[in-house]
Protein backbone atom coordinates (compact mmCIF):
# COMPACT_ATOMS: atom_id res chain seq x y z
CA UNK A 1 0.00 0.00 0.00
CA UNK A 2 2.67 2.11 1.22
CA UNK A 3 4.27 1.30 -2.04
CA UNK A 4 1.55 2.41 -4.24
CA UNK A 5 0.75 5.40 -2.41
CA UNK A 6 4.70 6.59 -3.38
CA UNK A 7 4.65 5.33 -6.84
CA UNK A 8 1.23 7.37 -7.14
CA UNK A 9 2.88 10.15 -5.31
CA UNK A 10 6.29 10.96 -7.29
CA UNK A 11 4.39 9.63 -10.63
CA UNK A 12 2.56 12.29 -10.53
CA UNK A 13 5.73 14.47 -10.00
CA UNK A 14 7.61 12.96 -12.86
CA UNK A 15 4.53 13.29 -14.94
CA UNK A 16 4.19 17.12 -14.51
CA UNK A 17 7.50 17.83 -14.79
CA UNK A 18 7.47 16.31 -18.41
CA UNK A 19 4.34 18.49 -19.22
CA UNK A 20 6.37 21.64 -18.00
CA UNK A 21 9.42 20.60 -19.88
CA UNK A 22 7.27 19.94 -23.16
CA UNK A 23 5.33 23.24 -22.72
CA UNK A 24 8.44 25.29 -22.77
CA UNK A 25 10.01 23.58 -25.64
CA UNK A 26 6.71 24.23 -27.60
CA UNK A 27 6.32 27.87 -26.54
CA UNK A 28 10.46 28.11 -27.72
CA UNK A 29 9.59 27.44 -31.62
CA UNK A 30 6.45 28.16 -31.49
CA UNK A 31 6.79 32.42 -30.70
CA UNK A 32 10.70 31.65 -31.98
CA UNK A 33 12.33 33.00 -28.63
CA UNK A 34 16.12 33.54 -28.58
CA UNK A 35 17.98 31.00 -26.95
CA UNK A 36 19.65 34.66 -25.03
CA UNK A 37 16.51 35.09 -23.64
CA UNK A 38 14.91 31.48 -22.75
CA UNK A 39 17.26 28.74 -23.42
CA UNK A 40 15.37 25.63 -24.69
CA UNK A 41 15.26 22.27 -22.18
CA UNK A 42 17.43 20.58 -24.58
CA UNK A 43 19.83 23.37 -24.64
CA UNK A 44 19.77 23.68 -20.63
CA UNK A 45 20.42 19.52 -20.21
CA UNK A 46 23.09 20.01 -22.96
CA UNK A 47 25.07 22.29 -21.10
CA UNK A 48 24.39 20.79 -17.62
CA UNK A 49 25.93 17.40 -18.66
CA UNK A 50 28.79 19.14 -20.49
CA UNK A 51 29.42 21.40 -17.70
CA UNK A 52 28.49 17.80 -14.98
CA UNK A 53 31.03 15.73 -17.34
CA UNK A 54 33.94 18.09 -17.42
CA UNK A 55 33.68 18.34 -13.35
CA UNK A 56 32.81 21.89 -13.16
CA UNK A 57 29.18 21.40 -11.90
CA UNK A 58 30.90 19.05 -9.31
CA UNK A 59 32.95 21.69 -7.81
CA UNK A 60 31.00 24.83 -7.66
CA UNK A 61 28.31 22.61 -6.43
CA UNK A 62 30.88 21.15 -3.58
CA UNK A 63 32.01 24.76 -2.34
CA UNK A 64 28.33 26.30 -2.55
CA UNK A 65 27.26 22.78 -0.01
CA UNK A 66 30.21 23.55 2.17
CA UNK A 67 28.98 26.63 2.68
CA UNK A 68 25.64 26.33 3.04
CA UNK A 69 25.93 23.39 5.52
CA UNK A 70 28.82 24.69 7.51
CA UNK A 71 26.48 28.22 7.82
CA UNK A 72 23.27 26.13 8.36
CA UNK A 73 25.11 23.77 11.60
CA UNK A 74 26.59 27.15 12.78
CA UNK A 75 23.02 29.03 12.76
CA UNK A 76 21.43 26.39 13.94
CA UNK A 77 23.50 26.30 16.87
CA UNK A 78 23.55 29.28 17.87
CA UNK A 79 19.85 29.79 17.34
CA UNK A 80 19.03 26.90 19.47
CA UNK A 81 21.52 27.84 22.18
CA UNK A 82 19.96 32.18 22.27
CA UNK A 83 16.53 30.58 21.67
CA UNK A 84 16.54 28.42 24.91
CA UNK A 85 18.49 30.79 27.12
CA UNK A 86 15.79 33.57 26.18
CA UNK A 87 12.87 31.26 26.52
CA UNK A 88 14.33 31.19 30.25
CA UNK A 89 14.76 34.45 31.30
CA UNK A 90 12.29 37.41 30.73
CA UNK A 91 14.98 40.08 31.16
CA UNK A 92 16.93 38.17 28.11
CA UNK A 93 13.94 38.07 26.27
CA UNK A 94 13.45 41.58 26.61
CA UNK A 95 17.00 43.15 26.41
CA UNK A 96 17.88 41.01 23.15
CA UNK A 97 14.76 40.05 20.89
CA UNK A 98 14.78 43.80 19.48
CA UNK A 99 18.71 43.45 19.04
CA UNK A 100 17.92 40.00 17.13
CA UNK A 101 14.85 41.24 15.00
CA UNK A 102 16.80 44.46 14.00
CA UNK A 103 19.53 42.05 13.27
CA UNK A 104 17.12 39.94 10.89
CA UNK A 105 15.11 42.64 9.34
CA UNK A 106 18.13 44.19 8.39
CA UNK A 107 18.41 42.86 4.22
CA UNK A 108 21.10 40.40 4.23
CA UNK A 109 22.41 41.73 0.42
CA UNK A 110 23.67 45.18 1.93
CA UNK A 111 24.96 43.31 4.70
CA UNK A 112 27.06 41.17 2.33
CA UNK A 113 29.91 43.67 1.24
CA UNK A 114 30.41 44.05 4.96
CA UNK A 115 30.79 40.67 5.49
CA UNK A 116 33.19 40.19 2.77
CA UNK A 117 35.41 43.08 4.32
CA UNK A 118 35.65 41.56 7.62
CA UNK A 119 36.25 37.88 6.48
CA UNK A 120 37.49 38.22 2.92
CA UNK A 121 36.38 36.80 -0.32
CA UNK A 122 36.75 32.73 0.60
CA UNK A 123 34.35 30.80 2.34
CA UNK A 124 34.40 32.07 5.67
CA UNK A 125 32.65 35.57 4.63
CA UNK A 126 29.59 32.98 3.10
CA UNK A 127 29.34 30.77 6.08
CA UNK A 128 28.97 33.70 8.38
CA UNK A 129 26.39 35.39 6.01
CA UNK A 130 24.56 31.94 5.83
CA UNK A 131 24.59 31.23 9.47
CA UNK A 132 23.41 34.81 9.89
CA UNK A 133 20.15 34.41 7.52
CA UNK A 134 19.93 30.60 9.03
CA UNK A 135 19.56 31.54 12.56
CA UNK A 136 16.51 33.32 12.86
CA UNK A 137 13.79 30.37 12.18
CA UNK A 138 15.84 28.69 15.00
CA UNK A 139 15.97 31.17 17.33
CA UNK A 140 12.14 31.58 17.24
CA UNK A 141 11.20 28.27 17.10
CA UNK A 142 13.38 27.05 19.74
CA UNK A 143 12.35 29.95 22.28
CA UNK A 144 8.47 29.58 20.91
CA UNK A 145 8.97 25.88 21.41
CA UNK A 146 10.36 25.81 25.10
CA UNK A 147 7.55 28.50 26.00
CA UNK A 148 4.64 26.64 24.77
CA UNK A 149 5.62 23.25 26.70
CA UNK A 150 2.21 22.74 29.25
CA UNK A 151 2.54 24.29 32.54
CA UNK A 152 0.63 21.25 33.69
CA UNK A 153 3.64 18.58 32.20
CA UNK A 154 6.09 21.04 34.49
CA UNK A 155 4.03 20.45 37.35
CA UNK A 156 4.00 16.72 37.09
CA UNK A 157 7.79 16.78 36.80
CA UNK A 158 8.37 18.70 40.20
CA UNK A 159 5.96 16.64 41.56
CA UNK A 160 7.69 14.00 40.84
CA UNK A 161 10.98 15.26 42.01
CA UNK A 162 12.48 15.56 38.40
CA UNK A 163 15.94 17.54 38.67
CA UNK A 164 16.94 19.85 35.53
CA UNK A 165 18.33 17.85 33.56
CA UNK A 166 15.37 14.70 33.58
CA UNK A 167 12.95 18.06 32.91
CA UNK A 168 15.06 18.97 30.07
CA UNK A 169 15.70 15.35 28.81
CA UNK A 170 12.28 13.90 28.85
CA UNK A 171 10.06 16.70 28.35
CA UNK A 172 11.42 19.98 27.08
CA UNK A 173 13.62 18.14 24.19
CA UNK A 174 10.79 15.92 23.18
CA UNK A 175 8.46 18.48 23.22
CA UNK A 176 9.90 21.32 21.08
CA UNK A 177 10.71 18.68 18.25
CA UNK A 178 8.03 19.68 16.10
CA UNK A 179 9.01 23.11 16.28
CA UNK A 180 12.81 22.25 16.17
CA UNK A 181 12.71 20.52 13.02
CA UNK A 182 10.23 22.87 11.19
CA UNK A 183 12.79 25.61 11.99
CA UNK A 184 15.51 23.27 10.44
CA UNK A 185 13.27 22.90 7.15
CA UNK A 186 13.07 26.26 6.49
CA UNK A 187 16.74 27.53 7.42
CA UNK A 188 18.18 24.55 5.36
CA UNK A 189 16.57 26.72 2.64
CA UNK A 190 17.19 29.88 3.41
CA UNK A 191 21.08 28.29 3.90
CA UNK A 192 21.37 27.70 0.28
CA UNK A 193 20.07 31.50 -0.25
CA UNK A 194 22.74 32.76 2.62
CA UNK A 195 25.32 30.88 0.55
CA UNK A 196 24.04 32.02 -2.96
CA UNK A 197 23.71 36.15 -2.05
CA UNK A 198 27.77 35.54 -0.42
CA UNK A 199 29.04 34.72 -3.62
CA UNK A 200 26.66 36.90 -5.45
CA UNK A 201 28.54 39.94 -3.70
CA UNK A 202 31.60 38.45 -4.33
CA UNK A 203 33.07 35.04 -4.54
CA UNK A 204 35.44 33.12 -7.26
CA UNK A 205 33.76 29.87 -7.33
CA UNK A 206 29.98 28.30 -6.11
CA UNK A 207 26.98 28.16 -7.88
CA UNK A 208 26.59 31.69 -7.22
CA UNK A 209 29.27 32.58 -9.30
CA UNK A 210 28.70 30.28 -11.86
CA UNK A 211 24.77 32.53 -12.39
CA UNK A 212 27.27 35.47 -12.50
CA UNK A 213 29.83 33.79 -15.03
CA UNK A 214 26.80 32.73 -17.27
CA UNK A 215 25.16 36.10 -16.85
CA UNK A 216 28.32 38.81 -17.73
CA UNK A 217 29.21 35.83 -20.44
CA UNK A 218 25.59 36.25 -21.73
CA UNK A 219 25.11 32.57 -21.65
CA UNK A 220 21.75 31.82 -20.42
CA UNK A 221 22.01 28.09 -20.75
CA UNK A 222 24.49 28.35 -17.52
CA UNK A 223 22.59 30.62 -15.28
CA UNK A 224 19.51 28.33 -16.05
CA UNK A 225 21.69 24.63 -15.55
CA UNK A 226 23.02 26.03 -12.04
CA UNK A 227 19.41 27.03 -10.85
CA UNK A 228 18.71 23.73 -11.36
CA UNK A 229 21.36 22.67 -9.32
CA UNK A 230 20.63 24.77 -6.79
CA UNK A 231 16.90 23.89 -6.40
CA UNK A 232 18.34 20.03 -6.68
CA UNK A 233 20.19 20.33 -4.19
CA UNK A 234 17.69 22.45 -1.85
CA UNK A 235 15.14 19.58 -2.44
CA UNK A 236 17.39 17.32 -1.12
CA UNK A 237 18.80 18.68 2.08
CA UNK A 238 14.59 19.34 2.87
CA UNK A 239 14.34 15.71 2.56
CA UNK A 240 16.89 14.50 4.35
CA UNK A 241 15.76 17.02 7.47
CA UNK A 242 12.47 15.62 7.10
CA UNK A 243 12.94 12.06 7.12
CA UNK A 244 15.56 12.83 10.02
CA UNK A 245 12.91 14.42 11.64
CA UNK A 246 10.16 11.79 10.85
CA UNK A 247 12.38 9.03 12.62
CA UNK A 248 13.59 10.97 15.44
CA UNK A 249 10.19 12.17 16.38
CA UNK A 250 9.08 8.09 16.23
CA UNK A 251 11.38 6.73 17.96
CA UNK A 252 10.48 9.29 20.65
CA UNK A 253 7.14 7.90 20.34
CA UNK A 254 7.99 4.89 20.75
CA UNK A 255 10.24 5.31 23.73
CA UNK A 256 7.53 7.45 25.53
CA UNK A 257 5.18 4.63 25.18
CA UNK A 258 7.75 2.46 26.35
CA UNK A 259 7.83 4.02 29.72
């Protein structure tokens, strides 16, 4: 069943992805569009495989990862770490959230240059930049999380005689999981973006770079092949958090009823 229900499920996928692919082949010849302007799917998989074949696609794709996933473990750190310590103390809460939310509203582009001053034009100036844009889904969730835990669970715990760490342990982790891992979803995302608008600004290799090699080289074909990339690879970092996510939260289930 479970079976079906998948085949059913990324059939469908498949299916409509063909459809799009046909549909902008036929609008190509049919209003005769420059290849400058829209390149054709044939053209984009052409150059994709060329550029996959010759190892090119291999390593902007490797440094644009490392950065994203370095930024995205930093953020998420940190974000976890600020968001519990706040969710504890109303004083914290108060004296830092409009520090943090300045810090976030602030556009991350103009921030960028800065960033590149401070750390130079290698990785480290992305990875900060990504952590940056990564850290504010985390921070909320994990101090939203922690806050919204039952009053009545807390009570049962002291009641029980629970010491910090069993409180933390058994209720406080399992219960912000939900949260925890939504926040991951969406700043594994927003870490490929972090990574992208670093080497926009300035970088000599990533995907980033490769848009802006295909762009000032007018090659559209390029810029189009590494967006692919990029949303590849985005799909499949959300699916690996979510299946991490799916089994973690399980086998909490499973433990809890265990008990």
């Amino acid at each position: 069943m479970q079976i079906t229900k998948k085949l059913k499920k990324y059939g469908s996928i498949v299916l409509t992805l063909i459809l799009f692919l046909l549909l902008w082949e036929a609008i190509i010849k049919l209003f005769n569009i420059s290849e400058f302007l829209l390149p054709s799917p044939s053209k984009v998989f052409n150059t994709y495989v060329s550029m996959a074949l010759r190892g090119k696609l291999f390593f902007h794709t490797w440094i644009t990862t490392l950065e994203a996933l370095t930024g995205f473990v930093m953020g998420s750190f940190i974000g976890i770490v600020l968001g519990y310590i706040v969710s504890k103390s109303k004083i914290l809460d108060k004296s830092l959230s409009p520090f943090i939310i300045a810090a976030q509203t602030t556009p991350k582009l103009a921030l960028a240059p800065i960033f590149l001053i401070w750390f130079g034009f290698g990785l480290l100036s992305k990875i900060f930049i990504t952590a940056l844009i990564v850290f504010f889904p985390i921070f909320v969730n994990t101090a939203v999380a922690i806050k919204s835990i039952n009053p009545n669970l807390k009570s049962v715990m002291r009641l029980a005689r629970a010491n910090k760490w069993q409180v933390f342990k058994n209720l406080e982790i399992p219960s912000s999981l939900p949260m925890l891992f939504a926040g991951f979803k969406s700043g594994i995302t927003l870490a490929m973006v972090g990574a992208v608008v670093g080497e926009f600004v300035g970088a000599n290799a990533g995907l980033g770079y490769l848009i802006i090699f295909g762009t000032g080289y007018l090659d559209t074909a390029i810029v189009f092949a590494s967006v692919i990339q990029l949303i590849i690879i985005g799909i499949i970092f959300y699916e690996i958090i979510s299946i991490i996510g799916s089994k973690i939260m399980r086998w909490h289930e499973s433990e809890k009823n265990n008990l």
